[in-house]
PDB file of N, CA and C in Angstrom:
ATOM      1  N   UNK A   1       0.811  -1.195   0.000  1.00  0.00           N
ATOM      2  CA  UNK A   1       0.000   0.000   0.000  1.00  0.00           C
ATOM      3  C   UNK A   1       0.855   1.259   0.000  1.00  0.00           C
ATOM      4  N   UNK A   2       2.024   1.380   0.151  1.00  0.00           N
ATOM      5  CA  UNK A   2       2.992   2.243   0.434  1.00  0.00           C
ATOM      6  C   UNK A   2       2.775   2.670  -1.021  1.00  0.00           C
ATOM      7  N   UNK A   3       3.297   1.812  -1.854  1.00  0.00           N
ATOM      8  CA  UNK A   3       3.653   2.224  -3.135  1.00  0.00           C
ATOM      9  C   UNK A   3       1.946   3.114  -3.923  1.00  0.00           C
ATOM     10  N   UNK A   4       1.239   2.604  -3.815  1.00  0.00           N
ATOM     11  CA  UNK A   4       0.200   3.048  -4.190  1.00  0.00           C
ATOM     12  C   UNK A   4      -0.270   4.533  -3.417  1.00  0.00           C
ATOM     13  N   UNK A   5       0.183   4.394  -2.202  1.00  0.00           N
ATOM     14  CA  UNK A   5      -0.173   6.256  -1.621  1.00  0.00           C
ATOM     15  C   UNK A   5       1.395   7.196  -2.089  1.00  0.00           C
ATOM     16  N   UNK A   6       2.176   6.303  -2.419  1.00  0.00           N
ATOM     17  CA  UNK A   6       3.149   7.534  -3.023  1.00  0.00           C
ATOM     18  C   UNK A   6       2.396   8.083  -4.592  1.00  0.00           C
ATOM     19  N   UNK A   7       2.204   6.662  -5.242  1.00  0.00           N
ATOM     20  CA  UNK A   7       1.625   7.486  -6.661  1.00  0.00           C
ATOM     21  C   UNK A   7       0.514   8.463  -6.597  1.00  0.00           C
ATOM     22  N   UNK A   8      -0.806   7.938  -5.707  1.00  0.00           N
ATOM     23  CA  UNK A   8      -2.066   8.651  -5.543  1.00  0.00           C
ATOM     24  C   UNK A   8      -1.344  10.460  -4.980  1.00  0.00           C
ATOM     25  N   UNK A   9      -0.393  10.272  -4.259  1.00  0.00           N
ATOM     26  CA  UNK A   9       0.792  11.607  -3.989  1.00  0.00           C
ATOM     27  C   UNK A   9       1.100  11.953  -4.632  1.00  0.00           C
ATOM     28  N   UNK A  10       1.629  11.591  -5.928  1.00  0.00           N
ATOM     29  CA  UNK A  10       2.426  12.289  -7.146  1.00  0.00           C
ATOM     30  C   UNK A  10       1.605  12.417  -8.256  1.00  0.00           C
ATOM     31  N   UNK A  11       0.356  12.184  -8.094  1.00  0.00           N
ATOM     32  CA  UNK A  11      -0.717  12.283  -8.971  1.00  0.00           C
ATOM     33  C   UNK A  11      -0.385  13.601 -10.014  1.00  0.00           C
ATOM     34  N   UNK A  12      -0.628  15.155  -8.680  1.00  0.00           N
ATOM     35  CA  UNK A  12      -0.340  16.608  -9.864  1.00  0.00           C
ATOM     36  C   UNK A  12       0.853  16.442 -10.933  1.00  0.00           C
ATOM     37  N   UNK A  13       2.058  15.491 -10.445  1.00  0.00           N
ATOM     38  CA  UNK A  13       3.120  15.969 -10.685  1.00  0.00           C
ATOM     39  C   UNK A  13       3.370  14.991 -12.021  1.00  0.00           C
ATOM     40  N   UNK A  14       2.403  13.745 -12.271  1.00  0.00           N
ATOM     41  CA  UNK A  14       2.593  12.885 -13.323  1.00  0.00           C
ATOM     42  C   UNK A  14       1.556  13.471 -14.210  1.00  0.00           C
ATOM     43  N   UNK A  15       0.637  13.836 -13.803  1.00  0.00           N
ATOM     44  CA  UNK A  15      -0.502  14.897 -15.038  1.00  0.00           C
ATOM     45  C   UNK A  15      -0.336  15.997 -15.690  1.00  0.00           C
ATOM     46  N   UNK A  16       1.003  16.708 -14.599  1.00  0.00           N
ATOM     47  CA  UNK A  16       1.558  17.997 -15.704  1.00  0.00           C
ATOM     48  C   UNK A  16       3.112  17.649 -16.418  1.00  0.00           C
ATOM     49  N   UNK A  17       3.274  16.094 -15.645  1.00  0.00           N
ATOM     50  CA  UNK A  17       4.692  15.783 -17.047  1.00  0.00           C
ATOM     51  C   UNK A  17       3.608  15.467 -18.184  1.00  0.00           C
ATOM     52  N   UNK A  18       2.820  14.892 -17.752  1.00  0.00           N
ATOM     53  CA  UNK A  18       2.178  14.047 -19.671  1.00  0.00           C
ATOM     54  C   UNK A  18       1.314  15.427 -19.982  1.00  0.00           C
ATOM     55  N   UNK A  19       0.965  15.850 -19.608  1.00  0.00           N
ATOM     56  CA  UNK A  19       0.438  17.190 -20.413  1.00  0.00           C
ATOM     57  C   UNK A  19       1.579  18.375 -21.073  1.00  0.00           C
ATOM     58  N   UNK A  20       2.795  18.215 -20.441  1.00  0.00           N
ATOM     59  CA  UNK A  20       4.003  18.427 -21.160  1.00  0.00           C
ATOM     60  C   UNK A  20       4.763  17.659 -22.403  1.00  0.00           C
ATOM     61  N   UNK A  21       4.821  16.437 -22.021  1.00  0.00           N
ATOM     62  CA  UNK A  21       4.594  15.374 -23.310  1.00  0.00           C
ATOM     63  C   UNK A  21       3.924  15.419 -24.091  1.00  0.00           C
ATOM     64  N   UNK A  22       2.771  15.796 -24.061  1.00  0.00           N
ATOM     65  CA  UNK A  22       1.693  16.088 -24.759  1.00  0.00           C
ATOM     66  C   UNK A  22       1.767  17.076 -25.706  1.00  0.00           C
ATOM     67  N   UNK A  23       2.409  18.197 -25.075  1.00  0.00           N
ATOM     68  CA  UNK A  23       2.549  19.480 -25.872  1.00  0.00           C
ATOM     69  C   UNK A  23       3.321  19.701 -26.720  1.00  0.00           C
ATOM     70  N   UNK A  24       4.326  18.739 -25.800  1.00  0.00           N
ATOM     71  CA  UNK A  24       5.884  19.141 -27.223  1.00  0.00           C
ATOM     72  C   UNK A  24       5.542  17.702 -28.299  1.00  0.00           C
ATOM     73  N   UNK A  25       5.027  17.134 -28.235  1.00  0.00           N
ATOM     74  CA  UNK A  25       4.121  15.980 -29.432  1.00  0.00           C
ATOM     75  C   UNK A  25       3.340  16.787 -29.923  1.00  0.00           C
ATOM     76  N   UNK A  26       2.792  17.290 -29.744  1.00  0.00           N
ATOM     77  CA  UNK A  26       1.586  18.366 -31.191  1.00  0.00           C
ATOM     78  C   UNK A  26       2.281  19.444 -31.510  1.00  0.00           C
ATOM     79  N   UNK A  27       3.515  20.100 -30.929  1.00  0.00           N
ATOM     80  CA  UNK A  27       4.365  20.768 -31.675  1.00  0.00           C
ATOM     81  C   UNK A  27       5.035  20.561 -32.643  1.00  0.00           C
ATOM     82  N   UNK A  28       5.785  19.162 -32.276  1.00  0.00           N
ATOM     83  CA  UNK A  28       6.569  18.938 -33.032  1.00  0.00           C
ATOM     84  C   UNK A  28       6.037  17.921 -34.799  1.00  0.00           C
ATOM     85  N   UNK A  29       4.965  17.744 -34.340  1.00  0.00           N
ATOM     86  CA  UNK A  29       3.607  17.175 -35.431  1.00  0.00           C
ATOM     87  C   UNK A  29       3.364  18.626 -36.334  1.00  0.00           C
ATOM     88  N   UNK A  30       3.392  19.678 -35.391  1.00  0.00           N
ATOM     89  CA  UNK A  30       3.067  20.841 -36.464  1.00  0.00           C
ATOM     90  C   UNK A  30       4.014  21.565 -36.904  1.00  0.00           C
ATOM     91  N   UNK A  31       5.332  21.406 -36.584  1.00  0.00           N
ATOM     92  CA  UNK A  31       7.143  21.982 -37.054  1.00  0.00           C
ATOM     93  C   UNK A  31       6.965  20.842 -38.303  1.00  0.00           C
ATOM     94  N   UNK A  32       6.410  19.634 -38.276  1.00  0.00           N
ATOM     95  CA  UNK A  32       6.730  18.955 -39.584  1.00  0.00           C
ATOM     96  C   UNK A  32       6.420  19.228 -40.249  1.00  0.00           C
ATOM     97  N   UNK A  33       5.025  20.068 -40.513  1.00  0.00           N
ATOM     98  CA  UNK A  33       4.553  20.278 -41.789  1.00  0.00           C
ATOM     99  C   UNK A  33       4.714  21.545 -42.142  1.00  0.00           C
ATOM    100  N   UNK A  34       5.616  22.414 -41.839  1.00  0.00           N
ATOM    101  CA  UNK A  34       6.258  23.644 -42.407  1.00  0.00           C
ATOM    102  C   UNK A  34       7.408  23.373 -42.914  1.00  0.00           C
ATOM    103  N   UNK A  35       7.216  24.265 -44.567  1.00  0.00           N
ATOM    104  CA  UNK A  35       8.230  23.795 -45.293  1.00  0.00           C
ATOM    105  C   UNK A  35       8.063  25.358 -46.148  1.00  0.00           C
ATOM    106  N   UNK A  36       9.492  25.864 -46.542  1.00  0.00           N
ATOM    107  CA  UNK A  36       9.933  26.957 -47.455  1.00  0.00           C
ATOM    108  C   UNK A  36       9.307  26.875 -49.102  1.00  0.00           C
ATOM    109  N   UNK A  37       9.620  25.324 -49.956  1.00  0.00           N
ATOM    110  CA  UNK A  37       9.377  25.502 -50.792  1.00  0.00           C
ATOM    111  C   UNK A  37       8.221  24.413 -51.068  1.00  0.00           C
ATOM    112  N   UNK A  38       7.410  24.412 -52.114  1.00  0.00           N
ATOM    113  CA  UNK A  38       6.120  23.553 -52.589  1.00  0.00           C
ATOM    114  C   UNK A  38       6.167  22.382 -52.673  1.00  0.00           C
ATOM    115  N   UNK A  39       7.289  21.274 -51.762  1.00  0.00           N
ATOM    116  CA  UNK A  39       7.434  20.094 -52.089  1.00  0.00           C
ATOM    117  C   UNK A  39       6.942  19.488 -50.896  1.00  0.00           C
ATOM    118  N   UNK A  40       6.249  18.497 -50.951  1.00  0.00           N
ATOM    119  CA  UNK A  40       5.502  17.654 -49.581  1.00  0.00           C
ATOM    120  C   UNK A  40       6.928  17.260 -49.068  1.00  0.00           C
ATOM    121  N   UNK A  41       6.585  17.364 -47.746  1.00  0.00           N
ATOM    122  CA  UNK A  41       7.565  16.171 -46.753  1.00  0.00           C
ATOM    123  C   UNK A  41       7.645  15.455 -46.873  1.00  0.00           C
ATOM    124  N   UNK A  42       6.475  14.847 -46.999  1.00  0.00           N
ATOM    125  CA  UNK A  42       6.601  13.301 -46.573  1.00  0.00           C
ATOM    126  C   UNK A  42       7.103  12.462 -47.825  1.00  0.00           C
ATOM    127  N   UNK A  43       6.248  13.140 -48.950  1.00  0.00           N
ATOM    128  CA  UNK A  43       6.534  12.286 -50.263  1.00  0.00           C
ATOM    129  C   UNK A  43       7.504  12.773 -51.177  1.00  0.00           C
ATOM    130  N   UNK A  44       7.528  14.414 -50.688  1.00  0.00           N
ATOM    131  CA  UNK A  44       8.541  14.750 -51.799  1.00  0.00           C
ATOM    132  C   UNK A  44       8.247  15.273 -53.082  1.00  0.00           C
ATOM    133  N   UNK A  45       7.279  14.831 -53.462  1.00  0.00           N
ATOM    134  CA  UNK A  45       5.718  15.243 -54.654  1.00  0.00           C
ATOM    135  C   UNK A  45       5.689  16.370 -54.915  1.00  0.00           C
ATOM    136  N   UNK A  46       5.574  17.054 -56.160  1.00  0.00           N
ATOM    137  CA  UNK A  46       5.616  18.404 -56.816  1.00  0.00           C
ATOM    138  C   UNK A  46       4.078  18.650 -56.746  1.00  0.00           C
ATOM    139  N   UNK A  47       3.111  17.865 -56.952  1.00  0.00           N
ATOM    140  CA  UNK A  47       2.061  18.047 -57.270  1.00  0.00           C
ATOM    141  C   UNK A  47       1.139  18.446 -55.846  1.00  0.00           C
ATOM    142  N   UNK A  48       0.760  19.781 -56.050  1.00  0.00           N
ATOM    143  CA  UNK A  48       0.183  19.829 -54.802  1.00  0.00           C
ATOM    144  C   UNK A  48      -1.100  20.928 -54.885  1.00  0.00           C
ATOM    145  N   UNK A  49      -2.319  20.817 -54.272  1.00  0.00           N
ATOM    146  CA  UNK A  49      -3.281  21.495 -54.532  1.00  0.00           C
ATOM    147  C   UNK A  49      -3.651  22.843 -53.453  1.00  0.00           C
ATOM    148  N   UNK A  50      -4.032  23.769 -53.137  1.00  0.00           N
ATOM    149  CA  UNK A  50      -3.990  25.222 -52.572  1.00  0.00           C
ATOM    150  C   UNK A  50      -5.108  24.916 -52.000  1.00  0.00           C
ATOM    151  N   UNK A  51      -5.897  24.818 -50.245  1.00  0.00           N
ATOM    152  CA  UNK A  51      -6.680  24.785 -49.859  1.00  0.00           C
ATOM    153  C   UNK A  51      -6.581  25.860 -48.894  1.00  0.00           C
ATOM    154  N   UNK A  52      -8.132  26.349 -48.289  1.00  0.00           N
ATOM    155  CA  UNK A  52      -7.922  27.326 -47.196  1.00  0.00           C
ATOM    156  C   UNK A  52      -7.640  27.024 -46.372  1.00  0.00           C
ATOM    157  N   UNK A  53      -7.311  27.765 -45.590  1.00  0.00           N
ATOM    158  CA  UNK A  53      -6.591  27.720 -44.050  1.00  0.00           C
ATOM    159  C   UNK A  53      -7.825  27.404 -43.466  1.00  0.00           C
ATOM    160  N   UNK A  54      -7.628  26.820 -41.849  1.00  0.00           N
ATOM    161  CA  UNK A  54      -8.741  26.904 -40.884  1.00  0.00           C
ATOM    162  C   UNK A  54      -8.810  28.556 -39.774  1.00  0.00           C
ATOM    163  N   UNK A  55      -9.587  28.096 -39.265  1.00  0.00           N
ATOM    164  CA  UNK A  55      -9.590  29.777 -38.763  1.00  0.00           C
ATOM    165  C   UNK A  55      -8.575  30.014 -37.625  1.00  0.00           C
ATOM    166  N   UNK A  56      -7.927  28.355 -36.737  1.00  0.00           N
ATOM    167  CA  UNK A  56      -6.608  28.767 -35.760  1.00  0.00           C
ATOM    168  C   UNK A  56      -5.417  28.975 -36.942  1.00  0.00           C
ATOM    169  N   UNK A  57      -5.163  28.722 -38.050  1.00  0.00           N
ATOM    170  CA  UNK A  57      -4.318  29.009 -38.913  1.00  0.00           C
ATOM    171  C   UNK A  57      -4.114  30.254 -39.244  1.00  0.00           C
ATOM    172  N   UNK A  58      -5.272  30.340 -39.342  1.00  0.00           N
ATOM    173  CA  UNK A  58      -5.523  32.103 -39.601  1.00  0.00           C
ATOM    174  C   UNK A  58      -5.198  32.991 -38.943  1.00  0.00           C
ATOM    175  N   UNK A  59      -5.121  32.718 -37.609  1.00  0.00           N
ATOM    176  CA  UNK A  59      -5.047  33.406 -35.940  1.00  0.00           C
ATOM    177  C   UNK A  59      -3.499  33.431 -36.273  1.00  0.00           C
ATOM    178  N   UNK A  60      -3.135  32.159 -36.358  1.00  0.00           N
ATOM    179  CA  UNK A  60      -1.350  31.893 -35.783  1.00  0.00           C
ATOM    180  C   UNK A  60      -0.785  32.814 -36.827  1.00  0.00           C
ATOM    181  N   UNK A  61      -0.966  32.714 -38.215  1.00  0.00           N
ATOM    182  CA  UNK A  61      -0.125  33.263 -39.143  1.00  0.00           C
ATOM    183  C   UNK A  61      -0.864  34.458 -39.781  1.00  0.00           C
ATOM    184  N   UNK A  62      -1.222  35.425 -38.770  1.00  0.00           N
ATOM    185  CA  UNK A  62      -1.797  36.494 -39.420  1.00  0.00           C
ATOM    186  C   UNK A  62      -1.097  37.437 -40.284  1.00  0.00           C
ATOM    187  N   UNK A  63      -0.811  37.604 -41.386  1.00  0.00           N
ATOM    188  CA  UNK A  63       0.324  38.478 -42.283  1.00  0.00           C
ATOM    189  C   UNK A  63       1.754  38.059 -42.311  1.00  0.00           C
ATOM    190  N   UNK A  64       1.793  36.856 -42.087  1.00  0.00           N
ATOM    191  CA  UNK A  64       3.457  35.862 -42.449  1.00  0.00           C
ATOM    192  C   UNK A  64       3.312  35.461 -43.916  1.00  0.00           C
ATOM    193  N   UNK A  65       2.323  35.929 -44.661  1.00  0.00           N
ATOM    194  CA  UNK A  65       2.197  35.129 -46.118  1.00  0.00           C
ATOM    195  C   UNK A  65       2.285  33.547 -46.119  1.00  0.00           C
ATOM    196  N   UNK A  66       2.003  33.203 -45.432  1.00  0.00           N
ATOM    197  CA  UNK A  66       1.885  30.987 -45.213  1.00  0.00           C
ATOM    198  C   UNK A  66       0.493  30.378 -45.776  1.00  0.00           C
ATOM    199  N   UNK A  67       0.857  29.514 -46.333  1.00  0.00           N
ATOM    200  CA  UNK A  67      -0.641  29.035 -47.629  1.00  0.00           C
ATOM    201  C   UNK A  67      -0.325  27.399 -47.151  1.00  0.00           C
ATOM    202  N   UNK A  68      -1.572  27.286 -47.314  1.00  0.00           N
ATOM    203  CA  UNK A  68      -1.749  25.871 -46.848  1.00  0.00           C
ATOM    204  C   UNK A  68      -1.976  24.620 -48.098  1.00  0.00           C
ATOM    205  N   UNK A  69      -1.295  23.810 -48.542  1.00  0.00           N
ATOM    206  CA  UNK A  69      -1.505  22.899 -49.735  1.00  0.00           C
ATOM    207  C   UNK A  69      -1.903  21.210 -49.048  1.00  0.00           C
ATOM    208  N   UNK A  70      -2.224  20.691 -50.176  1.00  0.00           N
ATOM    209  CA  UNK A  70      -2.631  19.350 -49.909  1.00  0.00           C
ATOM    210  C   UNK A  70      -1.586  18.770 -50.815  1.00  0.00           C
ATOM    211  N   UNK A  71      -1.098  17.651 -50.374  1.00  0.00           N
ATOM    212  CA  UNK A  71      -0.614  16.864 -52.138  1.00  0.00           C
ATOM    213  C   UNK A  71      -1.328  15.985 -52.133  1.00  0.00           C
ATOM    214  N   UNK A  72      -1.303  15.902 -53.843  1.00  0.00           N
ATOM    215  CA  UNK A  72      -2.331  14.848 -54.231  1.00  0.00           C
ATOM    216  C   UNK A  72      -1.401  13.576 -54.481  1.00  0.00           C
ATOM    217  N   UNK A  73      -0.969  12.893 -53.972  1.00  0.00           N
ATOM    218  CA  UNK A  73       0.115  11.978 -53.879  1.00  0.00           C
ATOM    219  C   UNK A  73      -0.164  11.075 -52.796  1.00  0.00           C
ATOM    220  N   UNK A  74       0.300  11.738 -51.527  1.00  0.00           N
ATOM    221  CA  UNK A  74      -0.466  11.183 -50.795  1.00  0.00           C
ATOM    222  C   UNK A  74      -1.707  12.054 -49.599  1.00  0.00           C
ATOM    223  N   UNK A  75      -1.602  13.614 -50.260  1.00  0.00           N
ATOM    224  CA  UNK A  75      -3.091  13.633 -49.667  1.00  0.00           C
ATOM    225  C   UNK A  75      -2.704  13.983 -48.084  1.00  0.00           C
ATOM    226  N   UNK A  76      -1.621  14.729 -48.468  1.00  0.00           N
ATOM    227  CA  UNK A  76      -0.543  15.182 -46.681  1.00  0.00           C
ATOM    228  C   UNK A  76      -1.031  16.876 -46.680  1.00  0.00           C
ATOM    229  N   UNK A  77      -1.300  16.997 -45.867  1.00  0.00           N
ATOM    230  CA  UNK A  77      -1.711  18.689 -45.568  1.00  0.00           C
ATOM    231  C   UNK A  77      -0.049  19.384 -45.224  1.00  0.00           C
ATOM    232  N   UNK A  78       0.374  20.175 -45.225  1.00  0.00           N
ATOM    233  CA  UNK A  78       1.477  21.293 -45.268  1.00  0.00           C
ATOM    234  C   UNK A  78       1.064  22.488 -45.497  1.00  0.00           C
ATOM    235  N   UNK A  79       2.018  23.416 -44.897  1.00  0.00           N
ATOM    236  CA  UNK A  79       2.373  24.976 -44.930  1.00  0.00           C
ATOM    237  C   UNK A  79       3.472  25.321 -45.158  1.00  0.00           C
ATOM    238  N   UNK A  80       3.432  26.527 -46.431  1.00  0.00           N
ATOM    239  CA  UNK A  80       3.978  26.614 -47.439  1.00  0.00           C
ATOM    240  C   UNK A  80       4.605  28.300 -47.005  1.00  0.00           C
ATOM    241  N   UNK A  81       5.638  28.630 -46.402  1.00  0.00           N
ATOM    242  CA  UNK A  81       6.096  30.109 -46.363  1.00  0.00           C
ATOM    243  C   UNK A  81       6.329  30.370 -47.312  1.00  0.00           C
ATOM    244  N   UNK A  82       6.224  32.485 -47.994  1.00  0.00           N
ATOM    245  CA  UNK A  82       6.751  32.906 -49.034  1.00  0.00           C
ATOM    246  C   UNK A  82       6.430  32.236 -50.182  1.00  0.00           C
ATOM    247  N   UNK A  83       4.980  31.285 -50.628  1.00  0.00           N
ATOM    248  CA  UNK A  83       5.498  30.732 -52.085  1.00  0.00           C
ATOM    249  C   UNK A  83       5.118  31.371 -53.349  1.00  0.00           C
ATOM    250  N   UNK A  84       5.884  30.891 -53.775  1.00  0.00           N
ATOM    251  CA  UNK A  84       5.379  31.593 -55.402  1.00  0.00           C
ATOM    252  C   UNK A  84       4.625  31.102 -55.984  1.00  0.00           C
ATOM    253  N   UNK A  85       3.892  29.788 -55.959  1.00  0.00           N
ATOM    254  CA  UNK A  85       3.269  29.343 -56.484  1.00  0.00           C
ATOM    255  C   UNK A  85       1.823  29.531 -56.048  1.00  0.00           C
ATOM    256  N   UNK A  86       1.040  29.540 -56.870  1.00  0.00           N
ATOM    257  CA  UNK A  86      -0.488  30.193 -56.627  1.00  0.00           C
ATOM    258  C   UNK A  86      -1.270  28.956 -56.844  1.00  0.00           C
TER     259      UNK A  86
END
């Protein structure tokens, strides 16, 4: 029983590591899909289609010029800084 009233004790302190875990995992999920020029990550694929942003996209990158594409390859969502392509 010892062991079990130390954890039920460390309860705050294991809910704000995994909610820290947590955070830097959906960061680093959303650092992947920023990319400089029009080529998917994942696939590498030239071919890629121009969809709108959602409205937290909109919030985060208000006047950074960042466009949001799909590729049709495999159909991977990305953000596109500075592109030239329309």
């Amino acid at each position: 029983m010892k062991i079990l009233d130390e954890i039920v004790a460390s309860y705050n302190y294991m809910l704000i590591g995994l909610l820290i875990l947590l955070s830097i995992y959906i960061v680093k999920l959303f650092i992947s899909k920023l990319t400089r020029s029009n080529i998917c990550p994942r696939c590498q694929a030239k071919d890629a289609e121009r969809v709108p942003k959602g409205v937290f996209t909109q919030i985060l990158f208000y006047g950074k010029g960042v466009k949001k594409f799909k590729c049709l390859k495999c159909w991977n969502m990305y953000f596109v800084f500075n592109s030239a392509n329309e």
